[in-house]
Protein backbone atom coordinates (compact mmCIF):
# COMPACT_ATOMS: atom_id res chain seq x y z
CA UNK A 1 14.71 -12.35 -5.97
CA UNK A 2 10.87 -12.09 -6.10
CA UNK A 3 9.63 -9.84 -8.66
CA UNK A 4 7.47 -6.28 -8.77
CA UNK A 5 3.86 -7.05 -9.04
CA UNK A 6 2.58 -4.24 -11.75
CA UNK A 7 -0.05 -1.65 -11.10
CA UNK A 8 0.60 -0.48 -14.96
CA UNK A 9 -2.09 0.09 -17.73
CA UNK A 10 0.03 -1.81 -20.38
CA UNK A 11 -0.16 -5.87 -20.93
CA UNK A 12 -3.38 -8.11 -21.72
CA UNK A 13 -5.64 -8.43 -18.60
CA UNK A 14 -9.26 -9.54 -18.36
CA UNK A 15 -11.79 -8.44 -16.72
CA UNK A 16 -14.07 -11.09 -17.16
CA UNK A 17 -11.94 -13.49 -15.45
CA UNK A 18 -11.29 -12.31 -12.02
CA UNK A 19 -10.41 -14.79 -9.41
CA UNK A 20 -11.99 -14.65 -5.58
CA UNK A 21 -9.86 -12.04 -4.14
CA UNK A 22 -9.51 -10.24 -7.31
CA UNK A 23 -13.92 -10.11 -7.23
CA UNK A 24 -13.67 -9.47 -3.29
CA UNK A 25 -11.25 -6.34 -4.90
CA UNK A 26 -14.24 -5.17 -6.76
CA UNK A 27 -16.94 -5.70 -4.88
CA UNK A 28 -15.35 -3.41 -1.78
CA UNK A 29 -14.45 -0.63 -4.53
CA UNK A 30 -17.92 -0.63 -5.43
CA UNK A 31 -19.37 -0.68 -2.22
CA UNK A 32 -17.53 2.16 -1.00
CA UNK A 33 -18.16 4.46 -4.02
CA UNK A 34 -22.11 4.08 -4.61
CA UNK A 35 -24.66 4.21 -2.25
CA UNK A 36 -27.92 1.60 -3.53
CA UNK A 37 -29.81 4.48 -5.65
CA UNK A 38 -26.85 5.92 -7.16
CA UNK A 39 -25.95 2.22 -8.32
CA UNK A 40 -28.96 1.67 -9.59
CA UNK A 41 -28.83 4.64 -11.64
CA UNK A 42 -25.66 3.89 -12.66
CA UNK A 43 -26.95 0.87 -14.03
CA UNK A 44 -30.61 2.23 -15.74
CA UNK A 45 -28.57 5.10 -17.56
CA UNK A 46 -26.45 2.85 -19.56
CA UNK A 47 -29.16 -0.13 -19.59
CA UNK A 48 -32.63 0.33 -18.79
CA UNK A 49 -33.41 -3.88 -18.31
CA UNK A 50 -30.60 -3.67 -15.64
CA UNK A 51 -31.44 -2.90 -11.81
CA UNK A 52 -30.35 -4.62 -8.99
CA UNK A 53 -33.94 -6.15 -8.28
CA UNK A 54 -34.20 -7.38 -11.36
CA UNK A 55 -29.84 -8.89 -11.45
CA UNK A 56 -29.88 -10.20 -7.88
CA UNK A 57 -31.70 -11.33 -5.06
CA UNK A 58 -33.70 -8.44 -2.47
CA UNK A 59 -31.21 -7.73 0.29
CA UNK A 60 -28.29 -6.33 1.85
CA UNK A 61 -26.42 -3.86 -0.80
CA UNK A 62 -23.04 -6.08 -0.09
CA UNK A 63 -24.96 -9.65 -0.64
CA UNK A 64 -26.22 -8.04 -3.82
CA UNK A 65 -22.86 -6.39 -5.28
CA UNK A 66 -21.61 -10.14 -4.71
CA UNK A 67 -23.86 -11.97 -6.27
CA UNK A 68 -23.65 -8.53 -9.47
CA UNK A 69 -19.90 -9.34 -9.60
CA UNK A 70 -20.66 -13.39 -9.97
CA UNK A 71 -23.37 -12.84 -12.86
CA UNK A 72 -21.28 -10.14 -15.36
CA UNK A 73 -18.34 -12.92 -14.67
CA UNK A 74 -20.49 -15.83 -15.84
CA UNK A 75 -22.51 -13.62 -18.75
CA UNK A 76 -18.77 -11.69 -19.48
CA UNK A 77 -19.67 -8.16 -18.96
CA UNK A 78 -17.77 -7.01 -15.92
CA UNK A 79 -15.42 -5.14 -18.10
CA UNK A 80 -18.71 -3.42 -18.92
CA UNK A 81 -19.54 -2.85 -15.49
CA UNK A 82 -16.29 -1.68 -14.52
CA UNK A 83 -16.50 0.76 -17.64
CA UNK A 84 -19.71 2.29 -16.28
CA UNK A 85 -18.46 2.72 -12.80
CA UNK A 86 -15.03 4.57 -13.96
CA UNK A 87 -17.28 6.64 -16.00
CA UNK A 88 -20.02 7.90 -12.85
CA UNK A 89 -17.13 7.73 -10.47
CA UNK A 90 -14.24 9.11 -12.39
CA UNK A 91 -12.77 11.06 -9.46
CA UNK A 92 -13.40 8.78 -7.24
CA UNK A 93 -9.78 6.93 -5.85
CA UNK A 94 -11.12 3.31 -5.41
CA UNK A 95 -12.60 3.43 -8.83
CA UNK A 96 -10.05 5.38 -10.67
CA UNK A 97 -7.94 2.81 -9.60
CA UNK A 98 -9.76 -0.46 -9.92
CA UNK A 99 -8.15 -2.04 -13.22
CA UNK A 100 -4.38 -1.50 -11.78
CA UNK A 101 -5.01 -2.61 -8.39
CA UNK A 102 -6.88 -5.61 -10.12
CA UNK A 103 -3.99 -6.19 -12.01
CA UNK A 104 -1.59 -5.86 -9.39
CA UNK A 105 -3.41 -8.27 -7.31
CA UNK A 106 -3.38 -10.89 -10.37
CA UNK A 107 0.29 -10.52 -10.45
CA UNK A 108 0.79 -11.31 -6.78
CA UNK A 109 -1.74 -14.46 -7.05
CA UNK A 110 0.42 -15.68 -10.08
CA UNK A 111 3.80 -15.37 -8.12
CA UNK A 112 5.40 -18.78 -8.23
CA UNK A 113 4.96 -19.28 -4.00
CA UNK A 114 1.32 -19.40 -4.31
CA UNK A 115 1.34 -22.11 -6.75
CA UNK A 116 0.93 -25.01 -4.17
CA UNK A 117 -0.81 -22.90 -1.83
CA UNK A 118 -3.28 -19.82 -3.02
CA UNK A 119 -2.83 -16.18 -1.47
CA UNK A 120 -5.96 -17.03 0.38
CA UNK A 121 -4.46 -20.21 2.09
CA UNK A 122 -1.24 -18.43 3.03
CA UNK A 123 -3.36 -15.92 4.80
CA UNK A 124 -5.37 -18.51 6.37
CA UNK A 125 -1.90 -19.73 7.66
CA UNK A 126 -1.05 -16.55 9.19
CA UNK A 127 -4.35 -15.67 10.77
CA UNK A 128 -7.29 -18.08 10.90
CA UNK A 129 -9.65 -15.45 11.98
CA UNK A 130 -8.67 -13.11 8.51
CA UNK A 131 -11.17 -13.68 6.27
CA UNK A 132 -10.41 -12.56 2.59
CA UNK A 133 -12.44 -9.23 2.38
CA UNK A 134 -10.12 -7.59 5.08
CA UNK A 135 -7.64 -8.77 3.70
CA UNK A 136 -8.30 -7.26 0.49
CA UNK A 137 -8.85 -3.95 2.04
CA UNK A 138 -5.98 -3.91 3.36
CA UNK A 139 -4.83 -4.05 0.30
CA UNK A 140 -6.74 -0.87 -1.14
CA UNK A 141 -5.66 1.06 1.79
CA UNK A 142 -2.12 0.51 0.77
CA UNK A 143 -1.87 2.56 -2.32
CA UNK A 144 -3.53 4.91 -0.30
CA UNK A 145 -1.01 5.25 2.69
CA UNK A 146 2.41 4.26 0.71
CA UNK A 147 4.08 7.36 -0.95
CA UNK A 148 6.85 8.77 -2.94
CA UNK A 149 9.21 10.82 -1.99
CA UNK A 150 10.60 13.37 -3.99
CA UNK A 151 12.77 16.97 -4.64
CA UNK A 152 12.69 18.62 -8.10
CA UNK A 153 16.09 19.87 -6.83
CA UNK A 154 17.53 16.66 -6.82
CA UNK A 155 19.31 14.96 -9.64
CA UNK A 156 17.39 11.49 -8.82
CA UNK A 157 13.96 13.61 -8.18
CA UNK A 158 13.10 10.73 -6.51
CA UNK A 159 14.22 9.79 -3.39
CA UNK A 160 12.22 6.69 -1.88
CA UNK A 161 9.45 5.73 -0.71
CA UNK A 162 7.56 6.55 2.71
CA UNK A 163 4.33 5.39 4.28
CA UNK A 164 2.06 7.02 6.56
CA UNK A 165 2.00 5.77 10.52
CA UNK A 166 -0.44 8.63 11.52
CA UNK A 167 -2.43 10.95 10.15
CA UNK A 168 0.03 13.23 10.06
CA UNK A 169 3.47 11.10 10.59
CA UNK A 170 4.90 9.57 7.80
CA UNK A 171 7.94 6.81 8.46
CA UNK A 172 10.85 6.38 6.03
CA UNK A 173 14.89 5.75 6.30
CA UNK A 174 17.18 8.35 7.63
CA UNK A 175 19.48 7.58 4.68
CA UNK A 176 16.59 8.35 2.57
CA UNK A 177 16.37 11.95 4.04
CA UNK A 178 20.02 12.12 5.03
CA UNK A 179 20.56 15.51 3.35
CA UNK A 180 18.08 17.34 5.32
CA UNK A 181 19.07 16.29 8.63
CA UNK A 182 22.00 17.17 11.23
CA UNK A 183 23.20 20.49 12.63
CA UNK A 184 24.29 21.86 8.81
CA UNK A 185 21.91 19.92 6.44
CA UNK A 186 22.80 20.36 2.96
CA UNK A 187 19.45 20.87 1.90
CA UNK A 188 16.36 22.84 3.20
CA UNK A 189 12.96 20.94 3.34
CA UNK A 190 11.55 24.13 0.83
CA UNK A 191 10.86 21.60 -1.97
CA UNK A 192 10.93 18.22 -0.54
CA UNK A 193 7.60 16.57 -1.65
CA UNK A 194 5.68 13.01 -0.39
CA UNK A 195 3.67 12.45 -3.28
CA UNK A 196 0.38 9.94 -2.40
CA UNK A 197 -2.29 8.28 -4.94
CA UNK A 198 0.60 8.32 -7.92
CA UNK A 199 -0.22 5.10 -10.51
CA UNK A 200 -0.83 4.25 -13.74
CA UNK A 201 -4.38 3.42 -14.16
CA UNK A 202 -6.22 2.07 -17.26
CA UNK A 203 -7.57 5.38 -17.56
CA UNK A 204 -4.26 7.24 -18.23
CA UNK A 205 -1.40 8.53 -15.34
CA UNK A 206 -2.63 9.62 -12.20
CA UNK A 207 -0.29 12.11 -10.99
CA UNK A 208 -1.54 11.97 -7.55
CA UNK A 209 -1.44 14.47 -4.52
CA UNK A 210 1.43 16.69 -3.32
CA UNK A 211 1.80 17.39 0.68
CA UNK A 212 5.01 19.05 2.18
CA UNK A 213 6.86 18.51 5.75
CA UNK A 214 5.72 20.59 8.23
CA UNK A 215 7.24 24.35 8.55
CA UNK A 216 8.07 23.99 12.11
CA UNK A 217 9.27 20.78 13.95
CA UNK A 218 8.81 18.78 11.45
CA UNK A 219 11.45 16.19 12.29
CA UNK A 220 9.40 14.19 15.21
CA UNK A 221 12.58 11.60 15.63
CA UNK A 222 15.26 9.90 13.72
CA UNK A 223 18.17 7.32 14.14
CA UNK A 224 20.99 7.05 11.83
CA UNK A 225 22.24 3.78 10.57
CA UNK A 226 25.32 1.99 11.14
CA UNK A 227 28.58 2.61 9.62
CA UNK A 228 32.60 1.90 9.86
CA UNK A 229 32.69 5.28 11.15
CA UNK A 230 29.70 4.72 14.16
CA UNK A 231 29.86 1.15 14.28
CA UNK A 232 28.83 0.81 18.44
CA UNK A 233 25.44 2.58 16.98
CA UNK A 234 22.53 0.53 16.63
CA UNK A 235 21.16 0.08 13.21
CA UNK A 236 17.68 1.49 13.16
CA UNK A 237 17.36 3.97 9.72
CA UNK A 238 14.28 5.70 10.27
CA UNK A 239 12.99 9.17 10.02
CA UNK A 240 9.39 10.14 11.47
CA UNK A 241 8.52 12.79 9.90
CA UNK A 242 5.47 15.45 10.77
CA UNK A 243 3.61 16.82 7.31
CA UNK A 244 1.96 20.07 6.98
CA UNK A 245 -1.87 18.71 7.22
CA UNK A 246 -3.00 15.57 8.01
CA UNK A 247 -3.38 13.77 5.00
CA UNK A 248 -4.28 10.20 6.78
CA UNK A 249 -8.06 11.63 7.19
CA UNK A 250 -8.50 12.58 3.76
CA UNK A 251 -11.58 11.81 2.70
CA UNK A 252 -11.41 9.58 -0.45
CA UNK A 253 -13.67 10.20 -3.12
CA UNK A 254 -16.27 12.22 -0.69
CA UNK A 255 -18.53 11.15 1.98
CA UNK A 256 -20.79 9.35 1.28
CA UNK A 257 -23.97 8.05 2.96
CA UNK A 258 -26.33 5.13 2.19
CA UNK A 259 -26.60 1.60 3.22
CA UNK A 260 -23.78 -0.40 3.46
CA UNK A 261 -21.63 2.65 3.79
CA UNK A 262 -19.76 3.86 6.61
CA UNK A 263 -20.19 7.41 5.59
CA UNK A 264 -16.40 8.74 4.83
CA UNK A 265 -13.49 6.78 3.15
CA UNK A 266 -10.59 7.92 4.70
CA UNK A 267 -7.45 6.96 3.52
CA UNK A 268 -5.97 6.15 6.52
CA UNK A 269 -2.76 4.73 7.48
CA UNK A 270 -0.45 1.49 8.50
CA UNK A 271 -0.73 0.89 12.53
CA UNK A 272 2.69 0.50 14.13
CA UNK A 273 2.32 -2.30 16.59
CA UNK A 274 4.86 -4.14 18.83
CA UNK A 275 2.25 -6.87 19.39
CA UNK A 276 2.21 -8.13 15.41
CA UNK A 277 4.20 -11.41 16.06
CA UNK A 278 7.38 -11.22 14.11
CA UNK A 279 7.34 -13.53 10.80
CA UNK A 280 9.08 -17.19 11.26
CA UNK A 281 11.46 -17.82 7.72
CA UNK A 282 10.14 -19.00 4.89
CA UNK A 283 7.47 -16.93 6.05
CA UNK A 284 5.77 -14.23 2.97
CA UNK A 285 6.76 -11.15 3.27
CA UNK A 286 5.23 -7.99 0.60
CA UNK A 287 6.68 -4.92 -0.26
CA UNK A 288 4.75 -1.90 -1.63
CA UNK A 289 7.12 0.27 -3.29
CA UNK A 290 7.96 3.28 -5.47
CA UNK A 291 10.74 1.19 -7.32
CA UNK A 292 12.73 4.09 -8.85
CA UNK A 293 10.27 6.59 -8.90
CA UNK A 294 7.89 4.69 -10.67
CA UNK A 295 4.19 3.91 -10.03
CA UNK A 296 3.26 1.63 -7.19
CA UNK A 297 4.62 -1.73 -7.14
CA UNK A 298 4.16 -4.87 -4.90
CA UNK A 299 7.11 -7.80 -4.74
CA UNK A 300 6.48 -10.57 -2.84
CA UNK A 301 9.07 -12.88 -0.99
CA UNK A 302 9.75 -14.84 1.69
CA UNK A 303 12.24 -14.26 5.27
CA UNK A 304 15.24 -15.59 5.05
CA UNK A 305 16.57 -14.88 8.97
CA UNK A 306 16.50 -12.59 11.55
CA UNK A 307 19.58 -11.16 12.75
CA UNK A 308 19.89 -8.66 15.72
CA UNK A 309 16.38 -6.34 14.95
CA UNK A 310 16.38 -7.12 11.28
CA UNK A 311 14.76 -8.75 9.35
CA UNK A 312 15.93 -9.96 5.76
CA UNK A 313 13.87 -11.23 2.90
CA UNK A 314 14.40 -12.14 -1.11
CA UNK A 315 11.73 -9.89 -1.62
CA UNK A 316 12.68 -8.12 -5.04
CA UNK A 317 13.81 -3.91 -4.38
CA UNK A 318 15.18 -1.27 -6.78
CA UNK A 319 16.57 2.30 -6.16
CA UNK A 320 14.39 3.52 -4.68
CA UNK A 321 12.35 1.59 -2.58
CA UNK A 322 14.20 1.99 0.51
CA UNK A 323 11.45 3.57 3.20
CA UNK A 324 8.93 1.24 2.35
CA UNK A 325 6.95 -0.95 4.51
CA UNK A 326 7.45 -4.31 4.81
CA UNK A 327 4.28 -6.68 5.79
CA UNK A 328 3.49 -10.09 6.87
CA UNK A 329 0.99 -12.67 4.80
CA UNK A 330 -1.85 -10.86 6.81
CA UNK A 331 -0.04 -7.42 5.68
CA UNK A 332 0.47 -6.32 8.97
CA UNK A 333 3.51 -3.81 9.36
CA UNK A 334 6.60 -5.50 10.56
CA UNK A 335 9.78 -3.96 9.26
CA UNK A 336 10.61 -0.65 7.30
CA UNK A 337 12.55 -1.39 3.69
CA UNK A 338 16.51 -0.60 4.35
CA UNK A 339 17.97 -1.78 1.54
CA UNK A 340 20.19 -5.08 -0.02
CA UNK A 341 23.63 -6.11 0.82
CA UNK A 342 24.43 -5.83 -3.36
CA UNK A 343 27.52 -3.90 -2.25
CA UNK A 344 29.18 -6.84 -0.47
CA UNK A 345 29.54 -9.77 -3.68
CA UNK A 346 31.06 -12.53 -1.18
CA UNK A 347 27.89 -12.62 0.42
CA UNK A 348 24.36 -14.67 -1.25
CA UNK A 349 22.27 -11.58 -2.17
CA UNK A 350 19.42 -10.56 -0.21
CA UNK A 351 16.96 -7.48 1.31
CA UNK A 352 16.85 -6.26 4.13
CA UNK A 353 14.32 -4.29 6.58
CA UNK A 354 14.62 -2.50 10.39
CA UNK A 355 12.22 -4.44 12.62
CA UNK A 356 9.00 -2.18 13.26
CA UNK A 357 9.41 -3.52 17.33
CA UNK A 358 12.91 -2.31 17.30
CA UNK A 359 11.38 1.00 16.05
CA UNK A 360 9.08 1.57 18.60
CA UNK A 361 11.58 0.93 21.63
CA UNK A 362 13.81 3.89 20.33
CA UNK A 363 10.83 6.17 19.75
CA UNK A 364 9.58 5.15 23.64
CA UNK A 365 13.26 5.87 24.63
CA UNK A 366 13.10 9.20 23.40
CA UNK A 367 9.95 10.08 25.04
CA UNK A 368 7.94 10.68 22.13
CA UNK A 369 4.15 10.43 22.53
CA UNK A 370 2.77 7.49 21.94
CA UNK A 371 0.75 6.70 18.76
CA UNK A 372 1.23 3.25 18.20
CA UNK A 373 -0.24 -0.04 20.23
């Protein structure tokens, strides 16, 4: 199996020696968190020989944060930079989390199948129109739309993990919410919890925000899976689930407006799409995760077939993980995290995940409204 990229605080990582995605990483958290004045006096209030005019070249705020990043890499102070930033932006998401997302992306560049061919070739494979920069937003938005969810009541506290689909409809197994559903559910949703933005970030643990399930109708549409007991039933998992505001247009940090910006960071969600071409094998698939309740994760793998609206991978799971979203090189949403077949030893180990297509025909069939393309 494929192991968990880190998002942790702990192990050696520098700053000064970021590689093209992980200064593409950067330059978009910057971007998105300073307009040009408040960079600048970023800059002049911990160093009054440093403005932009002076560091780079007159022009676009986005040409100039590229060519910023390039200099403190070849002089060795972006650690410095960063530093500064965390420290005039401390509540803001995208910088808070810079160093672990940074790290996180290191670890995925280091996994052993981009060795012959880079992260940024293997997305090039998938989609020659992708160019790196959306690709590494995509990225961000992750942490931002991938969840954990929880009950104090329960013995695990954690349950799994979830994702948002909407603004206000978050996707995860049916098994994961199994005791909250049916005609006598042994649990009310009182203290069931989806808890967004939890890490561990170089500046200490970010506990994240809190939103409950809706009070009424808060269920939107499930399917169970299959069993000895049900075995004619098709295998599908899921439970859309409605939450009490709309976190998916949270605004990130605070508007902001300036050149270069686009005025409001939301945080946004992951598209469900029946036109995102399903992956062939040997094909990279990436998990985001809350691996037994801990901070965000990302494991990388490959497909390994494609049986009957599944899809099944050797991307590395724990406890935990089940409801997460799985996503193609271009990280594109195409299957939702079910779980491994560790419970049947005669058979080669492996992960498995309910085709996001397959999805979408059941939620049709039931007549709900339509929110995905």
């Amino acid at each position: 199996m494929a192991k968990l990229a880190e998002d942790g605080a702990n192990g050696s990582f520098d700053l000064n020696k970021l590689s093209g995605p992980q200064r593409a990483l950067l330059r978009e958290a910057l971007l998105v968190a300073f307009t040009r004045p408040a960079f600048d006096q970023m800059l002049q209030n911990n160093d009054e020989n440093k403005r932009l005019d002076i560091l780079t070249t007159d022009s676009a705020l986005r040409t100039q944060l590229f060519e910023l990043v390039l200099l403190t890499q070849m002089e060795g102070w972006t650690d410095t930079l960063v530093a500064w930033a965390q420290k005039a932006r401390p509540d803001h998401a995208r910088i808070k989390s810079i160093v672990s997302d940074l790290r996180m992306l290191k670890s995925i560049e280091a996994d052993a199948r981009f060795v012959d061919r880079s992260l940024e070739q293997t997305v090039k494979a998938r989609s020659d129109t992708m160019e790196m920069e959306e690709w590494v937003l995509g990225f961000i938005q992750l942490r931002s739309a991938v969840c954990r969810v929880e009950d104090p009541r329960d013995p695990r506290k954690a349950l799994g993990t979830g994702f948002l689909v909407a603004p206000d409809l978050l996707l995860t197994n049916y098994h994961v919410m199994e005791n909250y559903l049916g005609e006598a559910p042994q649990r009310d949703i009182s203290t069931l919890a989806f808890r967004f933005d939890y890490a561990l970030e170089s500046t200490g643990e970010n506990y994240g925000k809190i939103v409950s399930a809706a009070v009424d109708n808060w269920l939107v549409s499930e399917a169970p899976y299959r069993t000895a007991a049900n075995g004619t039933v098709p295998d599908l998992d899921y439970a859309l689930i409605r939450l009490a505001v709309p976190v998916g247009n949270d605004l990130l940090g605070g508007p902001l407006v300036g050149e270069g910006l686009a005025g409001k960071v939301a945080r946004g969600w992951l598209q469900l799409s029946s036109l995102v071409p399903v992956p062939s094998d040997k094909d990279v698939i990436f998990i985001p995760q809350h691996p037994r309740g801990q901070s965000m994760k990302m494991a990388v793998g490959t497909v390994l077939a494609k049986p009957d609206g599944h899809i099944r991978y050797d991307t590395e799971t724990q406890a935990g993980s089940s409801g997460s979203p799985c996503l193609d090189a271009t990280l594109k949403l195409v299957a939702l995290h079910q779980g491994s077949n560790s419970d049947r030893p005669k058979e080669t180990l492996y992960n498995e995940g309910i085709r996001i297509d397959a999805i979408i025909n059941h939620l049709a069939a039931k007549g709900v409204p339509k929110f995905w393309v």
